[in-house]
Protein backbone atom coordinates (compact mmCIF):
# COMPACT_ATOMS: atom_id res chain seq x y z
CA UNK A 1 8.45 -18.86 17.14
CA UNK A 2 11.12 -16.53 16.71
CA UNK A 3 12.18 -13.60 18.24
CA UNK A 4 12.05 -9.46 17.10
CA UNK A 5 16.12 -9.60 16.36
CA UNK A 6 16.03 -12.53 14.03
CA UNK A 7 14.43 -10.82 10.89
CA UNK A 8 16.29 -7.97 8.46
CA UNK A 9 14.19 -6.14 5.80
CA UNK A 10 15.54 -5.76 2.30
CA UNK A 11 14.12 -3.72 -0.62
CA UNK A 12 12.65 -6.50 -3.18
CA UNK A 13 14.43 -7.60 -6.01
CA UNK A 14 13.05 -9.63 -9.14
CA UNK A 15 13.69 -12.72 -7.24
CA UNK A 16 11.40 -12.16 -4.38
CA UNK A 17 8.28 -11.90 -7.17
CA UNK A 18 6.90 -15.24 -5.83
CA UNK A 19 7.10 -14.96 -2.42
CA UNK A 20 5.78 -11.68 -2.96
CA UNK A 21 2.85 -12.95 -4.48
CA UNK A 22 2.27 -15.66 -2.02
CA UNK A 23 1.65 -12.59 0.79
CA UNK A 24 0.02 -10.87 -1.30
CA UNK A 25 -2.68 -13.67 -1.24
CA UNK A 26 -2.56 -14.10 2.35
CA UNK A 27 -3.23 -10.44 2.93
CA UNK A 28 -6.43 -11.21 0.71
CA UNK A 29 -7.23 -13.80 2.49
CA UNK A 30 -6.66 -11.96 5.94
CA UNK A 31 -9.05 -8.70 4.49
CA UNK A 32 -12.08 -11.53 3.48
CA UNK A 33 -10.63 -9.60 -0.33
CA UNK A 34 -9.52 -13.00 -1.93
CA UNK A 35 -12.30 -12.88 -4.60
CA UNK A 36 -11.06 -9.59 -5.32
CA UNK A 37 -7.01 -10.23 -5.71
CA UNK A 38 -6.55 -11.36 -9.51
CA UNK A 39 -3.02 -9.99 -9.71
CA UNK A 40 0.01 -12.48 -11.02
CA UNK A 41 3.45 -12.82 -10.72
CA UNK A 42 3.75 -11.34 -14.06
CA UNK A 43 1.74 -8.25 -13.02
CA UNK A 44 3.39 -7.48 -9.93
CA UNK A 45 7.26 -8.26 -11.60
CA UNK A 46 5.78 -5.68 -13.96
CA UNK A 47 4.74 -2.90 -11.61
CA UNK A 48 8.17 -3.35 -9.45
CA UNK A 49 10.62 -4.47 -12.05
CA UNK A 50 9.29 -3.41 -15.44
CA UNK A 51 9.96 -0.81 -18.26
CA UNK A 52 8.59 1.85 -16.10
CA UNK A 53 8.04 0.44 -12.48
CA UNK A 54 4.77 1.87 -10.63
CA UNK A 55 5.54 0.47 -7.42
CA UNK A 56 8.58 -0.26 -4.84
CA UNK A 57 8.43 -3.52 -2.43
CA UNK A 58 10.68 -4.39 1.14
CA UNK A 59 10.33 -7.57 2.16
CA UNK A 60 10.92 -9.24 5.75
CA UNK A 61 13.02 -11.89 6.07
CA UNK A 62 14.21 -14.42 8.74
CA UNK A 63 17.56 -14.45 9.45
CA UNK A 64 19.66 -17.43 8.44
CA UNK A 65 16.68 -18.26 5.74
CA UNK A 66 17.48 -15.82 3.01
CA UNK A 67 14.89 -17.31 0.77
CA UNK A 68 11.95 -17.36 3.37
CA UNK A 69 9.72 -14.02 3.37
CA UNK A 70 7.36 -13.37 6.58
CA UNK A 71 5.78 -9.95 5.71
CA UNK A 72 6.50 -7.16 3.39
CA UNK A 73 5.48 -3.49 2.58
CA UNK A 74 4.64 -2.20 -1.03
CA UNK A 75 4.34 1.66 -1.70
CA UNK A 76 4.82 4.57 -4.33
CA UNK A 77 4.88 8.21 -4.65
CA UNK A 78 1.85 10.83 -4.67
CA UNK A 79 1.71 13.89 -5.17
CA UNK A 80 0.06 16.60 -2.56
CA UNK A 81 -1.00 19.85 -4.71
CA UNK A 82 -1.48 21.63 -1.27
CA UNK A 83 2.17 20.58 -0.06
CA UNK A 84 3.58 20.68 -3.08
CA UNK A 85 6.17 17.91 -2.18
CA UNK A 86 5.46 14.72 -2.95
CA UNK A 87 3.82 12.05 -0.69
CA UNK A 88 4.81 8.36 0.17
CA UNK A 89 1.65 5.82 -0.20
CA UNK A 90 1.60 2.74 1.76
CA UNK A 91 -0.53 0.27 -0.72
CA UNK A 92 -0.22 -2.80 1.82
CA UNK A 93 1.59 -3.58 4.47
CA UNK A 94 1.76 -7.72 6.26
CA UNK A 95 3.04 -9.88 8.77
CA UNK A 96 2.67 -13.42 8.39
CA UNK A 97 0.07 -13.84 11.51
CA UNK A 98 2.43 -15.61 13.17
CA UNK A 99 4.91 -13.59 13.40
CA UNK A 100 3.08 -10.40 14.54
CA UNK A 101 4.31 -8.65 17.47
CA UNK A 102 7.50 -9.02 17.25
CA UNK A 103 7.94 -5.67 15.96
CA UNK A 104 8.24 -6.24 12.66
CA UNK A 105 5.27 -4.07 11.32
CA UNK A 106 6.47 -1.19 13.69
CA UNK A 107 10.21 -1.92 11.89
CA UNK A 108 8.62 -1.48 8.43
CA UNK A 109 6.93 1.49 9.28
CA UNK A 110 9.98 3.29 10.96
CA UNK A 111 11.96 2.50 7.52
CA UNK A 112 9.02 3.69 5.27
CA UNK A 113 8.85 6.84 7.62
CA UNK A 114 12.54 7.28 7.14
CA UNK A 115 12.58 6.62 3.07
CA UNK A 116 9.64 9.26 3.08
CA UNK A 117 11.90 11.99 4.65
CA UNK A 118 15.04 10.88 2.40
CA UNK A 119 13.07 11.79 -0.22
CA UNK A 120 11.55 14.63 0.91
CA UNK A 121 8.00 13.81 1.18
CA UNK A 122 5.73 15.99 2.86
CA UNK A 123 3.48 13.11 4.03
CA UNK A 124 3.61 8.86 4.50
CA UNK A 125 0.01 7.87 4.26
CA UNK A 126 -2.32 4.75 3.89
CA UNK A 127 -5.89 3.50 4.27
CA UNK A 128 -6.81 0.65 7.19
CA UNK A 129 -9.89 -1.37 6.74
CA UNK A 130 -12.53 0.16 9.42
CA UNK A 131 -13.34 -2.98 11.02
CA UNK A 132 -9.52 -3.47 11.81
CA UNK A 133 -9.61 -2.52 15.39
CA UNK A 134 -5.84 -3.79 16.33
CA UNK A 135 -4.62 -1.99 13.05
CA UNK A 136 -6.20 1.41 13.71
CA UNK A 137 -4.55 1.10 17.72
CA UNK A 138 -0.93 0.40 16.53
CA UNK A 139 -1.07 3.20 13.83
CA UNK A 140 -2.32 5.69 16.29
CA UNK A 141 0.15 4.27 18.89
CA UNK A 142 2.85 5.17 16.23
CA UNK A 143 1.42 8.62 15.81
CA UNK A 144 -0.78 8.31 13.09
CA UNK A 145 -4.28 10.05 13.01
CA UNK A 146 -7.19 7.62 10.96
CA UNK A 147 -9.30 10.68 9.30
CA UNK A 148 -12.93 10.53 10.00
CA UNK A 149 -13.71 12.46 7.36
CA UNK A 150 -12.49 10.91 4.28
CA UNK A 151 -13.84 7.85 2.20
CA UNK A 152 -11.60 6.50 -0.67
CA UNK A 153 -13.78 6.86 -4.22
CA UNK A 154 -12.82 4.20 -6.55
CA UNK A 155 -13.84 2.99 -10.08
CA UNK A 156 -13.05 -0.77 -11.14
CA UNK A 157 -13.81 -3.20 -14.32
CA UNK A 158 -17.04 -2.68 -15.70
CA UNK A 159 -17.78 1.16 -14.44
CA UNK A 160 -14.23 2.33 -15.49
CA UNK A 161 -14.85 0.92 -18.74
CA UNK A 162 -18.19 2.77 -18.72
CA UNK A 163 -16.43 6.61 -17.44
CA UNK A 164 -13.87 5.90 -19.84
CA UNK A 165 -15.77 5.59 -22.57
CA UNK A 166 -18.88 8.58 -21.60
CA UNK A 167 -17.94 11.66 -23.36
CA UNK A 168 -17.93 14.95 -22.05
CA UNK A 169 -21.22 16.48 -20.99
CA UNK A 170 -22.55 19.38 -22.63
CA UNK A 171 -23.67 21.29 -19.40
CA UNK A 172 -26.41 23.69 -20.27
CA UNK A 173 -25.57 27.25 -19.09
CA UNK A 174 -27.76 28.50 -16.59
CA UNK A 175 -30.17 30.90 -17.62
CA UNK A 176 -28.48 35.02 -16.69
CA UNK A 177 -30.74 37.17 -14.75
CA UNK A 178 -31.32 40.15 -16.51
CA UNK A 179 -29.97 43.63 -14.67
């Protein structure tokens, strides 16, 4: 084991695609989501490092092992229509189990927080699994507030295929009272 002072977070670079990947799959393993993670190193050098990236990566590393990753933190920009600023989205955040509590989830939050206000975001969000109890107690320990009231919608393979391809209802007009 190690202790907190002996890791550094970098942002990622097209180098760290593997190890990268490799967390990636343990996070899918960790959520009971490994049937659903079919991304590749090609697709994630793609979204970070391609023609037009979609997504930014840090990446935890211990000291004196530059090559060795332990956890990282991959996010991108929303947009708020009721701020009007911009928002910072936290897609996935992990700590080889291991290494957690050392204060090295807390250290990639605190430099997310801080990007988020360099760039003048009006908000640093993400989504927690409901059944992660130890999650949802750090984030509110941190300050965060896990809304009750909101349930993310989402659309994948088949059934975006399907919405993609339904045209546009003709909605009939309701019949007008007559005055």
């Amino acid at each position: 084991m190690t202790n907190a002072r002996s890791f550094r977070i970098d942002r990622a670079v097209r180098e760290d695609v593997t190890e990268l990947q490799r967390l990636v799959r343990a996070l899918a393993d960790y959520e009971r989501l490994s049937a659903l993670c079919t991304s590749t190193e090609a697709d994630l050098d793609a979204a970070l490092f391609g023609a037009q990236p979609a997504a930014e990566a840090l990446i935890v590393r211990l000291d004196g092992r530059s090559h060795e990753c332990i956890g990282f933190a991959l996010f991108f920009h929303t947009y708020s229509t009721f701020l009007g600023r911009r928002s910072l989205w936290l897609e996935d955040l992990f700590v080889m189990p291991v290494y957690r509590g050392l204060g090295i989830g807390r250290a990639l939050l605190v430099r997310l927080a801080a990007l988020a206000c360099e760039r003048g975001c009006g908000r640093f969000e993400w989504a927690v699994l409901d059944w992660n109890a130890s999650a949802i107690a750090f984030y509110e320990g941190l300050g965060a507030k896990v809304l009750p009231d909101w349930r993310i919608a989402r659309v994948t393979g088949e059934a975006l295929e399907r919405l993609a391809t339904t045209g546009p209802r003709s909605v009939a007009a309701a019949p007008r009272e007559e005055r």
